[in-house]
PDB file of N, CA and C in Angstrom:
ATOM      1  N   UNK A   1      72.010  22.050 -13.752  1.00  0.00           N
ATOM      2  CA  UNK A   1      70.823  22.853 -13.966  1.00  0.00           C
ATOM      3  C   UNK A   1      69.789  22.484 -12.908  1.00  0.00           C
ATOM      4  N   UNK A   2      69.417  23.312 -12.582  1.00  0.00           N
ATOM      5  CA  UNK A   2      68.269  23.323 -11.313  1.00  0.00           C
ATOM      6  C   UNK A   2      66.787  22.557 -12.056  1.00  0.00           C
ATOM      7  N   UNK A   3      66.171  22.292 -11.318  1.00  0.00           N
ATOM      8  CA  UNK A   3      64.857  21.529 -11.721  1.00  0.00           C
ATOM      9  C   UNK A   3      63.925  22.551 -11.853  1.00  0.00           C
ATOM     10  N   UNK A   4      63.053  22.591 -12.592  1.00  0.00           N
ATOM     11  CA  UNK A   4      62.091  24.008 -13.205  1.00  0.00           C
ATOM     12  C   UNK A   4      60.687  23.454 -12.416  1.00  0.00           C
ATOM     13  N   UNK A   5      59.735  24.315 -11.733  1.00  0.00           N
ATOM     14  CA  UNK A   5      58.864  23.740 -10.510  1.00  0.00           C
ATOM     15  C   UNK A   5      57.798  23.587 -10.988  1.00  0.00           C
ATOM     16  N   UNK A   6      57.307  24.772 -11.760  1.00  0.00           N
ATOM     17  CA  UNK A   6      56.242  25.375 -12.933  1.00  0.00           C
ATOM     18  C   UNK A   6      56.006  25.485 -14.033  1.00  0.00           C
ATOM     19  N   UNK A   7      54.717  25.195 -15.086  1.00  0.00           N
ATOM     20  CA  UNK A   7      55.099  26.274 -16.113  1.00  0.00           C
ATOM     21  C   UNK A   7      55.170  27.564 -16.345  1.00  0.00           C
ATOM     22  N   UNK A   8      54.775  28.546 -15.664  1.00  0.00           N
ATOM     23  CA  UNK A   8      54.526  29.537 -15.502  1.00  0.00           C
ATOM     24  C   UNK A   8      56.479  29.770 -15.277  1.00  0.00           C
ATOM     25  N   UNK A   9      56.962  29.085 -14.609  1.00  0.00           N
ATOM     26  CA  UNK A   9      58.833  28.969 -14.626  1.00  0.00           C
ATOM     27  C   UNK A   9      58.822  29.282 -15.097  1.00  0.00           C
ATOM     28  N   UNK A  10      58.847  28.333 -15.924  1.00  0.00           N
ATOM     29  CA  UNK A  10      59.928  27.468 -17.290  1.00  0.00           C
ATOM     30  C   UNK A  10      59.284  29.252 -18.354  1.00  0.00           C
ATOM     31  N   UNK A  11      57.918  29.312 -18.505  1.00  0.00           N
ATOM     32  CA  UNK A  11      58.118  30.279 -19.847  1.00  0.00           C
ATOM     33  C   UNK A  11      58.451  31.814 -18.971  1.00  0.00           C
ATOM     34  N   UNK A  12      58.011  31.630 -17.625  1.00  0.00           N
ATOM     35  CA  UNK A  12      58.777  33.371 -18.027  1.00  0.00           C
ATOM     36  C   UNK A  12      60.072  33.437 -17.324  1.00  0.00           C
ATOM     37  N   UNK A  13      60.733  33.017 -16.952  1.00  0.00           N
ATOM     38  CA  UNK A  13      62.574  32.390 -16.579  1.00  0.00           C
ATOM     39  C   UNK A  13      62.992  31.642 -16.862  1.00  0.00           C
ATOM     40  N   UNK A  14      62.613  30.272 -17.239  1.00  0.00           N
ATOM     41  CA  UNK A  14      63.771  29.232 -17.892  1.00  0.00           C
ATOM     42  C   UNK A  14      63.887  29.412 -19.633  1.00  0.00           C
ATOM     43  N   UNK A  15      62.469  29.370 -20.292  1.00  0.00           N
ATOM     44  CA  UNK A  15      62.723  29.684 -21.566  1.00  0.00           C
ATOM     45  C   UNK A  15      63.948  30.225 -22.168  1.00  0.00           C
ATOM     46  N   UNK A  16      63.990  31.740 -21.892  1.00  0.00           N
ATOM     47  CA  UNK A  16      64.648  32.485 -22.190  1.00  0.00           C
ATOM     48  C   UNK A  16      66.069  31.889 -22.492  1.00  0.00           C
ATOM     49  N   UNK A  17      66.981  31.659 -21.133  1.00  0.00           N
ATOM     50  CA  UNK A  17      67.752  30.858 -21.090  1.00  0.00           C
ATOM     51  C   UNK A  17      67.973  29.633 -21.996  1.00  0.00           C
ATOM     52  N   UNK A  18      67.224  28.725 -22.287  1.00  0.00           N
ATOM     53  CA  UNK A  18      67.290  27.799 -22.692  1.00  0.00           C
ATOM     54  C   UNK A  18      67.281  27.875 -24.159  1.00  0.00           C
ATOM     55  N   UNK A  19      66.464  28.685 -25.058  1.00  0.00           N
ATOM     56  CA  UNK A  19      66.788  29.197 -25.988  1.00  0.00           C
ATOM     57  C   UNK A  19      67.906  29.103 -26.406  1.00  0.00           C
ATOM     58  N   UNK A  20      67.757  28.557 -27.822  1.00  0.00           N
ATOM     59  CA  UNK A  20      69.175  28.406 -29.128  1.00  0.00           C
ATOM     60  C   UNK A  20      69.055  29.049 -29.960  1.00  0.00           C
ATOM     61  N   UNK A  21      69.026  30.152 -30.054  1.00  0.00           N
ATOM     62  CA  UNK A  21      68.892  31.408 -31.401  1.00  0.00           C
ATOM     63  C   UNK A  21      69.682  31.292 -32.629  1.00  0.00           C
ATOM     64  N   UNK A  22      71.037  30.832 -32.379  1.00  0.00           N
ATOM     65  CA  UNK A  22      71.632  29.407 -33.612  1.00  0.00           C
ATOM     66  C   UNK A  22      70.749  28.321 -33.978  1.00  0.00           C
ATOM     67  N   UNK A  23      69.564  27.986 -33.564  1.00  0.00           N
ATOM     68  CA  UNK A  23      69.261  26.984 -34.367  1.00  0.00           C
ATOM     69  C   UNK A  23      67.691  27.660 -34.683  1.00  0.00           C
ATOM     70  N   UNK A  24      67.620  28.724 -34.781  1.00  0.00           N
ATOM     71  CA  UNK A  24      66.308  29.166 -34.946  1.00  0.00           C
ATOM     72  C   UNK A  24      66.188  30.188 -36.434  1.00  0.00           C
ATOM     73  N   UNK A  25      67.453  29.886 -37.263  1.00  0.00           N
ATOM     74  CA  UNK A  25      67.220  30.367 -38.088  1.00  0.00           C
ATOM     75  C   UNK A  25      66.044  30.132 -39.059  1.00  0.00           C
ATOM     76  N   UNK A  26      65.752  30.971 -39.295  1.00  0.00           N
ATOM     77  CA  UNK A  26      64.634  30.945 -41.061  1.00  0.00           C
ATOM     78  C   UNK A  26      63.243  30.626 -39.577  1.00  0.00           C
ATOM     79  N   UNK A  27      63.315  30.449 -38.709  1.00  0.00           N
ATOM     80  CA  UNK A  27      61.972  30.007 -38.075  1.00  0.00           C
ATOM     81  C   UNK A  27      61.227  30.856 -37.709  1.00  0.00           C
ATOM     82  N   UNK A  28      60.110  30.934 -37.947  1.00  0.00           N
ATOM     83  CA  UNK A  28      59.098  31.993 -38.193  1.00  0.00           C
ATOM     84  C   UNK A  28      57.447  31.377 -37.458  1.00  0.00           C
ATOM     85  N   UNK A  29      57.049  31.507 -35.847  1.00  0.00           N
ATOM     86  CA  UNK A  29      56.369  30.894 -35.936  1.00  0.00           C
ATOM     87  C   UNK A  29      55.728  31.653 -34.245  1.00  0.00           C
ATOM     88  N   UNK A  30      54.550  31.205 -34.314  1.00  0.00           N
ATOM     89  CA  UNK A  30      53.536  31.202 -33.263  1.00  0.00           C
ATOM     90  C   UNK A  30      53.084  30.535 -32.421  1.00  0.00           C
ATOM     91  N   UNK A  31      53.664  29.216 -31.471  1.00  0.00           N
ATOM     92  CA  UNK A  31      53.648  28.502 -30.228  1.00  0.00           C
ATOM     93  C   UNK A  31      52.133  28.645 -29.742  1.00  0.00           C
ATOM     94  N   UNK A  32      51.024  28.092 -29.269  1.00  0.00           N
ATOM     95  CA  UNK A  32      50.122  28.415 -28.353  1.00  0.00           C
ATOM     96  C   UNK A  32      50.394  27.074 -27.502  1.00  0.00           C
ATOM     97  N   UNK A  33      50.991  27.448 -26.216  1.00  0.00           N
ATOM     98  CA  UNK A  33      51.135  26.324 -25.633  1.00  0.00           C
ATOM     99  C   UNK A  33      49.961  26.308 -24.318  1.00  0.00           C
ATOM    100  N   UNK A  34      48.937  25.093 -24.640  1.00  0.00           N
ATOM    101  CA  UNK A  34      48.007  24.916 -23.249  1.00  0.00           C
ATOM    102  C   UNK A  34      48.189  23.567 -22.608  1.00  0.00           C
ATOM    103  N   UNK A  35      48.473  24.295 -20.952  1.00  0.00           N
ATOM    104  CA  UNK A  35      48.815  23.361 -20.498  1.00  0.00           C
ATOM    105  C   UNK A  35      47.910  22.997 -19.423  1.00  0.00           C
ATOM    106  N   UNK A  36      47.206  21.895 -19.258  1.00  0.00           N
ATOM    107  CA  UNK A  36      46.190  21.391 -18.334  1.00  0.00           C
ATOM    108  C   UNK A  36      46.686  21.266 -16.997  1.00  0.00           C
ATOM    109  N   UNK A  37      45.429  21.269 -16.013  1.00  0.00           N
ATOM    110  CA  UNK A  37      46.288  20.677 -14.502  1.00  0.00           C
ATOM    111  C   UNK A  37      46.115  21.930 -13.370  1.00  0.00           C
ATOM    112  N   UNK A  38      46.733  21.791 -12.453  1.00  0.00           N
ATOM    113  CA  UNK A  38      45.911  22.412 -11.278  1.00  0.00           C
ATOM    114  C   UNK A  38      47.607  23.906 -11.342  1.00  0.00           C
ATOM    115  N   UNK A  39      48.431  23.581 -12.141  1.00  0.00           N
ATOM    116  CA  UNK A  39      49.846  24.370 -12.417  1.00  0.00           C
ATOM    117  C   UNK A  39      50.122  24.797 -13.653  1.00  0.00           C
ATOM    118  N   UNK A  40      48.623  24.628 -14.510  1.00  0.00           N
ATOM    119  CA  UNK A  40      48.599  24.728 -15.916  1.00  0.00           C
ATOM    120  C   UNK A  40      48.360  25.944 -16.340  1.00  0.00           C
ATOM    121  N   UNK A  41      48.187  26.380 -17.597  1.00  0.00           N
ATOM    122  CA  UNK A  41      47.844  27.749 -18.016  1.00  0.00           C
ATOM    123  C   UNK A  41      47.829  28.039 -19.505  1.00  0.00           C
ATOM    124  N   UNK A  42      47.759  28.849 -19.943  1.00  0.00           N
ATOM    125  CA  UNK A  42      47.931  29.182 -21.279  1.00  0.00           C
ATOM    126  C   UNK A  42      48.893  30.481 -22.007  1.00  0.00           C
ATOM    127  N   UNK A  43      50.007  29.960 -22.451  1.00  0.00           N
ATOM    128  CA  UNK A  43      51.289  30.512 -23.277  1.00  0.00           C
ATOM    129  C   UNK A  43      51.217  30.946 -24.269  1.00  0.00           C
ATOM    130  N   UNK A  44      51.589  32.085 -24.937  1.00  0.00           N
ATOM    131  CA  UNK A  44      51.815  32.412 -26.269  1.00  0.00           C
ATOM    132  C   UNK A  44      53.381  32.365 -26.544  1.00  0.00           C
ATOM    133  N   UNK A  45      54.044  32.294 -27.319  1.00  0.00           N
ATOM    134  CA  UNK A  45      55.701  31.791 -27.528  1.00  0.00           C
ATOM    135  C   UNK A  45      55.666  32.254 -28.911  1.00  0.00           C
ATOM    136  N   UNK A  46      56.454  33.125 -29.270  1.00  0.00           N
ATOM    137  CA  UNK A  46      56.592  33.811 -30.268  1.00  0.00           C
ATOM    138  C   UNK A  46      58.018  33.197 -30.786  1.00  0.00           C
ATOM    139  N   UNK A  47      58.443  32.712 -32.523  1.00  0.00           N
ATOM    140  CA  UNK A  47      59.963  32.631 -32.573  1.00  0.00           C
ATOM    141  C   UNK A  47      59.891  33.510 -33.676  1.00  0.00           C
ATOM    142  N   UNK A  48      60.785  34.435 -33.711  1.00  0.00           N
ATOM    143  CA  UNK A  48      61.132  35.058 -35.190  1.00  0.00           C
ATOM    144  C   UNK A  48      62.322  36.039 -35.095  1.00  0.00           C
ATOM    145  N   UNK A  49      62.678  36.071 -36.121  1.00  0.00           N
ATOM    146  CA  UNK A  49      64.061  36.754 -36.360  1.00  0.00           C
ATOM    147  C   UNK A  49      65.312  36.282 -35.266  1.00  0.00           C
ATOM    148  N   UNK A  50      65.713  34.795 -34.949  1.00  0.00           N
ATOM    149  CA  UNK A  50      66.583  34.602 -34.219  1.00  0.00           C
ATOM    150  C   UNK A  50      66.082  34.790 -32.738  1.00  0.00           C
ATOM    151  N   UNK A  51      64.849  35.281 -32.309  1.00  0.00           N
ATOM    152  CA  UNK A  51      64.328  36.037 -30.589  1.00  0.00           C
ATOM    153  C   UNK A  51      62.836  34.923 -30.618  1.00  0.00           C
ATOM    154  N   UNK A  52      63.200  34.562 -29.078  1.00  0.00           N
ATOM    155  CA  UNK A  52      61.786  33.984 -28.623  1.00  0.00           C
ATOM    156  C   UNK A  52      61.323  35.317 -27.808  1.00  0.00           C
ATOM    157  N   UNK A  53      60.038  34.811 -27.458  1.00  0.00           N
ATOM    158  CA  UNK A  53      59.017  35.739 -26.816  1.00  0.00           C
ATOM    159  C   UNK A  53      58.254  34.888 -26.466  1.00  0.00           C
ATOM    160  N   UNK A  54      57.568  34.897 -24.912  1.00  0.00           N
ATOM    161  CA  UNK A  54      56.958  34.109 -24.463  1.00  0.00           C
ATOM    162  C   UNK A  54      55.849  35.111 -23.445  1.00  0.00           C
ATOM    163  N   UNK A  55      54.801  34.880 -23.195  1.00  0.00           N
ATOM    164  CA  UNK A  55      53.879  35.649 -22.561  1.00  0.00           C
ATOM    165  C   UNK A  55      52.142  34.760 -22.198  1.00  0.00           C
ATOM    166  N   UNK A  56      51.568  35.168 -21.047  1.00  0.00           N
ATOM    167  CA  UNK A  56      50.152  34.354 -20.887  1.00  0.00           C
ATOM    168  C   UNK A  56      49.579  35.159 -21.810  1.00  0.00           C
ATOM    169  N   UNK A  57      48.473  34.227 -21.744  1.00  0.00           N
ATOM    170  CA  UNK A  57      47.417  33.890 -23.115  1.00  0.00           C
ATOM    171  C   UNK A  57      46.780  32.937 -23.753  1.00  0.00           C
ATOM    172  N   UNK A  58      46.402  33.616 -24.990  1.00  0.00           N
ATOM    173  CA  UNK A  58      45.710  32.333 -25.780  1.00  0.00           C
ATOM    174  C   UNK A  58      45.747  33.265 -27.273  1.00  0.00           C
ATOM    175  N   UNK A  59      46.254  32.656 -28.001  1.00  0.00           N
ATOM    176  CA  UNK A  59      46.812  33.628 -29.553  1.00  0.00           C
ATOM    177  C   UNK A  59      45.395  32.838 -30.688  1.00  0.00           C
ATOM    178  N   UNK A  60      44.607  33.529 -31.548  1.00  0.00           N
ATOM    179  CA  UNK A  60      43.259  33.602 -32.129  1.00  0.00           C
ATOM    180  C   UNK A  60      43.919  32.490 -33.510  1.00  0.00           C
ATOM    181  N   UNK A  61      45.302  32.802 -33.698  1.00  0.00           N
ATOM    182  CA  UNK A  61      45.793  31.771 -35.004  1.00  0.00           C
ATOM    183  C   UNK A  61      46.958  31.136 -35.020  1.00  0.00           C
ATOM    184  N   UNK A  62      47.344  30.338 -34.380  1.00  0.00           N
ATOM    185  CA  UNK A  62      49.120  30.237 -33.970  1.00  0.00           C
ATOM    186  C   UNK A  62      48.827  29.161 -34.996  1.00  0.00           C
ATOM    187  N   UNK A  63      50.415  29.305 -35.353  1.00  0.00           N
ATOM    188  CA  UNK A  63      51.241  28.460 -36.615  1.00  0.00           C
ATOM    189  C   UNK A  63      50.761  26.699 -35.905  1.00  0.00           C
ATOM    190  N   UNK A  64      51.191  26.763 -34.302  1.00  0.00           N
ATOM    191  CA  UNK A  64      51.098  25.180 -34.113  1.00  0.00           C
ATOM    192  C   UNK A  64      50.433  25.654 -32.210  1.00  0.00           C
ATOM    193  N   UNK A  65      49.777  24.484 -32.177  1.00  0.00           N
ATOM    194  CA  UNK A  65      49.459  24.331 -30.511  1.00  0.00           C
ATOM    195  C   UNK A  65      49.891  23.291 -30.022  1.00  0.00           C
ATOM    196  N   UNK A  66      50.251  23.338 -28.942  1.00  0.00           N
ATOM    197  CA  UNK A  66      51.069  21.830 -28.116  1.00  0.00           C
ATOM    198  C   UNK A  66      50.102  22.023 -26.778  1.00  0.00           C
ATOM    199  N   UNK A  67      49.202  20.382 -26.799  1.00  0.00           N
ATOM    200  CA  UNK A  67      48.727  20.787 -25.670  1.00  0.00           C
ATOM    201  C   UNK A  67      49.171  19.470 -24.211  1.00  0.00           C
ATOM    202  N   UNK A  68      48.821  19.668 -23.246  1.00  0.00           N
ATOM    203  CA  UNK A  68      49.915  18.701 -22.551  1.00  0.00           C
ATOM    204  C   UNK A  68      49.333  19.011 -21.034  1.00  0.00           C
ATOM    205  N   UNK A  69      49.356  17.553 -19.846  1.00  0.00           N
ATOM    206  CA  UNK A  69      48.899  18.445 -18.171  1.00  0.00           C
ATOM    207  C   UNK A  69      50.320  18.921 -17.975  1.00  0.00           C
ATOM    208  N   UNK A  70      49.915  19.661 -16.713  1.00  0.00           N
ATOM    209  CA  UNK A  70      51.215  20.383 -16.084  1.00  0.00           C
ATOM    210  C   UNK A  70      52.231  19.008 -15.934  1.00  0.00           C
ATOM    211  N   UNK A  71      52.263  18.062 -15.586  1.00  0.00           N
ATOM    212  CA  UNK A  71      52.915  16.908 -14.760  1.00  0.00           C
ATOM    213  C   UNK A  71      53.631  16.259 -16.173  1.00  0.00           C
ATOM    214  N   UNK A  72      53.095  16.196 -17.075  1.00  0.00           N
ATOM    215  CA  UNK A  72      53.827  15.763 -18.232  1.00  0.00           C
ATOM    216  C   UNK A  72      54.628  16.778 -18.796  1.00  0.00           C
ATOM    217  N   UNK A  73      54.016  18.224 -18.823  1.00  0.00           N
ATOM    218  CA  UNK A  73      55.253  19.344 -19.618  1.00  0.00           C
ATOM    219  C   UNK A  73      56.311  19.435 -18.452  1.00  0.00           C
ATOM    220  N   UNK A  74      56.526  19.186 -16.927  1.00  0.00           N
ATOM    221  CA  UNK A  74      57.089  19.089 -16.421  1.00  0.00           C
ATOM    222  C   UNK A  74      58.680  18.114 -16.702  1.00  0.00           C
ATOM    223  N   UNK A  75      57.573  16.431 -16.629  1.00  0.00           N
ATOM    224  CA  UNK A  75      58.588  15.685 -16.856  1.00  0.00           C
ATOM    225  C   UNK A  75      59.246  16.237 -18.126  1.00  0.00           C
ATOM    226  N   UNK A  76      58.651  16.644 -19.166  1.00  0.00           N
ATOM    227  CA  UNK A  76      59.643  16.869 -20.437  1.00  0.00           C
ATOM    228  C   UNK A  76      60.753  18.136 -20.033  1.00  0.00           C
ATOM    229  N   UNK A  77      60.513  19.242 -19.607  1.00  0.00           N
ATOM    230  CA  UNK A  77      61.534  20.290 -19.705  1.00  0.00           C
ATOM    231  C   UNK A  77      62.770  19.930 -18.580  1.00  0.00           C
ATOM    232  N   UNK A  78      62.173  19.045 -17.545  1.00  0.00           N
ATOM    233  CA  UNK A  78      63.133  18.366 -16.288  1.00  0.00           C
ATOM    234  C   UNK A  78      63.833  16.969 -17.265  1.00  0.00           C
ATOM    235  N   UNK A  79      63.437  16.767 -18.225  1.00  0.00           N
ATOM    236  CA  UNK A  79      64.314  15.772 -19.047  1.00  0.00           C
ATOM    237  C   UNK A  79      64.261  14.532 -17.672  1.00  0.00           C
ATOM    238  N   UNK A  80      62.815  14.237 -17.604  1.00  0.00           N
ATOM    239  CA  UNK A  80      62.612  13.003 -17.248  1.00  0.00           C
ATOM    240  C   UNK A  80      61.701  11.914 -18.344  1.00  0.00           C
ATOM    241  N   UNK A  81      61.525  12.513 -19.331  1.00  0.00           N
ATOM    242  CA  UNK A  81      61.069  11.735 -20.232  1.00  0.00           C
ATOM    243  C   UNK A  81      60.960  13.138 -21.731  1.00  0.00           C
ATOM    244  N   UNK A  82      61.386  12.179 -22.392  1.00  0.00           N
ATOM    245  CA  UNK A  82      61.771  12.845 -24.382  1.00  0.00           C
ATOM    246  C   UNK A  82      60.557  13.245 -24.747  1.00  0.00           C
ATOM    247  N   UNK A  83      60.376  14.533 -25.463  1.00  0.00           N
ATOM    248  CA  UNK A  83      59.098  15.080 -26.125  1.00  0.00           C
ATOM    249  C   UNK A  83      58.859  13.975 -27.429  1.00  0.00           C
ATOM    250  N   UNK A  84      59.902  13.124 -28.020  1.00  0.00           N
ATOM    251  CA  UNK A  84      59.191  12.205 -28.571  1.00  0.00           C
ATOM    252  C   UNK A  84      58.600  11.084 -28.378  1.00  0.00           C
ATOM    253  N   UNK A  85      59.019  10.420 -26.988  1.00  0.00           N
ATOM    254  CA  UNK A  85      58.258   9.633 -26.472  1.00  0.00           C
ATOM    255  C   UNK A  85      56.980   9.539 -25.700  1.00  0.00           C
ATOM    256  N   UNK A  86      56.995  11.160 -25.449  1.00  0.00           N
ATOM    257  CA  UNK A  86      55.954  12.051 -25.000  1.00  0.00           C
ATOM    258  C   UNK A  86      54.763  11.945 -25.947  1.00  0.00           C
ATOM    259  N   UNK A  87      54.672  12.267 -26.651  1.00  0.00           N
ATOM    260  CA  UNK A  87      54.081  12.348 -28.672  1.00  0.00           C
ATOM    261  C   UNK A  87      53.843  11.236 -28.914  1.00  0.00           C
ATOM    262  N   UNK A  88      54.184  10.028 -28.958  1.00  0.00           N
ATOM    263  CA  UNK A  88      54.155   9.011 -29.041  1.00  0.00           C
ATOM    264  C   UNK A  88      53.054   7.958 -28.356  1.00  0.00           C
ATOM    265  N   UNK A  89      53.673   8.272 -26.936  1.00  0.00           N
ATOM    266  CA  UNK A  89      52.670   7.703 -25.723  1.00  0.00           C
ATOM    267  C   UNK A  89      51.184   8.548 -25.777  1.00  0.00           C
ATOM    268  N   UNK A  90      51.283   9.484 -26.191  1.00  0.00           N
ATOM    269  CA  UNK A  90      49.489  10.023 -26.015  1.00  0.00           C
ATOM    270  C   UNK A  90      50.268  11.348 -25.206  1.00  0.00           C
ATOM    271  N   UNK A  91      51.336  11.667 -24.469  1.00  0.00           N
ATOM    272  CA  UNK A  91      50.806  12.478 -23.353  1.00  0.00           C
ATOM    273  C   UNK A  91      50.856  13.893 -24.099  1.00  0.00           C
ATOM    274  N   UNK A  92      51.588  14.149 -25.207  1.00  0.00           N
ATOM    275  CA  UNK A  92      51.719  15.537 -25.732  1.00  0.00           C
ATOM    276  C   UNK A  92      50.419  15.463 -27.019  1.00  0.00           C
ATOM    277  N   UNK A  93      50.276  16.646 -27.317  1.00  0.00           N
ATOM    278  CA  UNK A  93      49.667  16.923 -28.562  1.00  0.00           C
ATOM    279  C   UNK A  93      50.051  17.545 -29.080  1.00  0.00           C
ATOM    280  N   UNK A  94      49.785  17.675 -30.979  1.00  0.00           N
ATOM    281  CA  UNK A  94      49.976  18.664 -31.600  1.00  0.00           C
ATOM    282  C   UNK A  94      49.270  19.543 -32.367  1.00  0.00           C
ATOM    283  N   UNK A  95      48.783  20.399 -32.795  1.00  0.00           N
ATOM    284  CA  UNK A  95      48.155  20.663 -33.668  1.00  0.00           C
ATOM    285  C   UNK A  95      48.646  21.997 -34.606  1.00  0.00           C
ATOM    286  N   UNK A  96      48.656  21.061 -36.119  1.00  0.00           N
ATOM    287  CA  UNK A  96      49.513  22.376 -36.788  1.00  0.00           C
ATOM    288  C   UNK A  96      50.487  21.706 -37.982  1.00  0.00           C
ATOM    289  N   UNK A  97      51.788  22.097 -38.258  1.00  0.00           N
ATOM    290  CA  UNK A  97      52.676  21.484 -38.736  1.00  0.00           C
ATOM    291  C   UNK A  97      53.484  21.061 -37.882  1.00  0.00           C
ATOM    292  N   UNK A  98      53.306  19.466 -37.868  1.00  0.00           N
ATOM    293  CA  UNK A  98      54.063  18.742 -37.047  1.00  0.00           C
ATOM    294  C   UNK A  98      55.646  18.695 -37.552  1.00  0.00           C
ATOM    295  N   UNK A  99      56.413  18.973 -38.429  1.00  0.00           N
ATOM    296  CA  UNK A  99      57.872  19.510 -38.912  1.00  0.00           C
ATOM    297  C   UNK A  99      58.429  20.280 -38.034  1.00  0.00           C
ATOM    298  N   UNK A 100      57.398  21.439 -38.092  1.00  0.00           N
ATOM    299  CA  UNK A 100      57.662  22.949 -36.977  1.00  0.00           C
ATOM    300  C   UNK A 100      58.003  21.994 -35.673  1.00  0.00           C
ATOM    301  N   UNK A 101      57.100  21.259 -34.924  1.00  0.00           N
ATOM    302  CA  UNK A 101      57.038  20.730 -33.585  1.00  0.00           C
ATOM    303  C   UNK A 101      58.468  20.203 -33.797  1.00  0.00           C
ATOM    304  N   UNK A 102      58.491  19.623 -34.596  1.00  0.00           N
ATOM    305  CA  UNK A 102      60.264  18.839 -34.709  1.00  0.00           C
ATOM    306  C   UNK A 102      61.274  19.587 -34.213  1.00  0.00           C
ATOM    307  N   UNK A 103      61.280  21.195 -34.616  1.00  0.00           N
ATOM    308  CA  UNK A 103      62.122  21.840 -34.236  1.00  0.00           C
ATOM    309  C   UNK A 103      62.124  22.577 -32.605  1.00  0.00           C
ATOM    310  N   UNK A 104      61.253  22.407 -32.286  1.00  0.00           N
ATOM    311  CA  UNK A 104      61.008  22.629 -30.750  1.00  0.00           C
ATOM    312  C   UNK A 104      61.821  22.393 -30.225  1.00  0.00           C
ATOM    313  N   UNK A 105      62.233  21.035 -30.504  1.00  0.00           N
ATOM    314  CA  UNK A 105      63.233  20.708 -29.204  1.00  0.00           C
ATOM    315  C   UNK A 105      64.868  21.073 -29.951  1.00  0.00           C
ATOM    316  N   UNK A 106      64.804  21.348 -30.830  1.00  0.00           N
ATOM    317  CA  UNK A 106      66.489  21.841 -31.670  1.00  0.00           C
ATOM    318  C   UNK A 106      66.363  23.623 -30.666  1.00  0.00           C
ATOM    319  N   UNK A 107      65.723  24.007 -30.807  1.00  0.00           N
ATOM    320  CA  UNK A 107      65.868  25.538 -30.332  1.00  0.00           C
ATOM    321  C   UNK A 107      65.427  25.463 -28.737  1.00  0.00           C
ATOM    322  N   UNK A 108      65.312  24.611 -28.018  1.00  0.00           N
ATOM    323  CA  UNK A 108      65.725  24.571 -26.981  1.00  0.00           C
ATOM    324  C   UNK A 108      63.972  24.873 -25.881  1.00  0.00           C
ATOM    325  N   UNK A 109      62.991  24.127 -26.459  1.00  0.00           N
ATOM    326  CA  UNK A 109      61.854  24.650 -26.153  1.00  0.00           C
ATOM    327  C   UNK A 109      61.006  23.238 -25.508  1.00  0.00           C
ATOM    328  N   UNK A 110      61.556  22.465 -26.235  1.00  0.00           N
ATOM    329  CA  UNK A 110      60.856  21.308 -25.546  1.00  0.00           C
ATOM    330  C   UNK A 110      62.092  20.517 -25.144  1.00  0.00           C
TER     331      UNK A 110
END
């Protein structure tokens, strides 16, 4: 797998791909992902009925927000360092139901 450069990539070409629609059953949810940094931006990520959806933005009520700089959501989707050690160390955030965040990385998102 090629190394992902951006976020702006990763959600509107790698996502997609990466996506596990087998493990996204019953998941029903609203992503606002902001990402800090000079490569950063703001994501809306839709999961429901088995289909992601990903698009810029900023969503008024999302189920959960993950916020993070560009250089850290990097290392995580390049699997140079684990979204739980990520979470852990300070560099990710969450806000929301942290359960939901659990499944992030089962459906292929973190």
């Amino acid at each position: 797998m090629t190394e992902t450069k951006t976020p702006r990539e990763f959600f509107e070409e790698d996502l997609p791909n990466r996506f596990k629609p087998e493990k996204a059953k019953g998941i029903d949810l609203v992503v606002q992902a902001n990402i800090s940094g000079p490569n950063g931006g703001n994501w809306i990520v839709t999961i429901r009925d088995r289909k992601i959806q990903s698009k810029e933005g900023t969503h008024e009520s999302p189920t959960l927000t993950v916020g993070m700089t560009d250089t850290d959501f990097m290392d995580i989707v390049n699997s140079r360092i684990g979204a739980e050690k990520a979470f852990f160390s300070g560099k990710i955030k969450f806000k929301g139901n942290i359960s939901l965040a659990l499944k992030l990385k089962d459906i292929g998102f973190l």
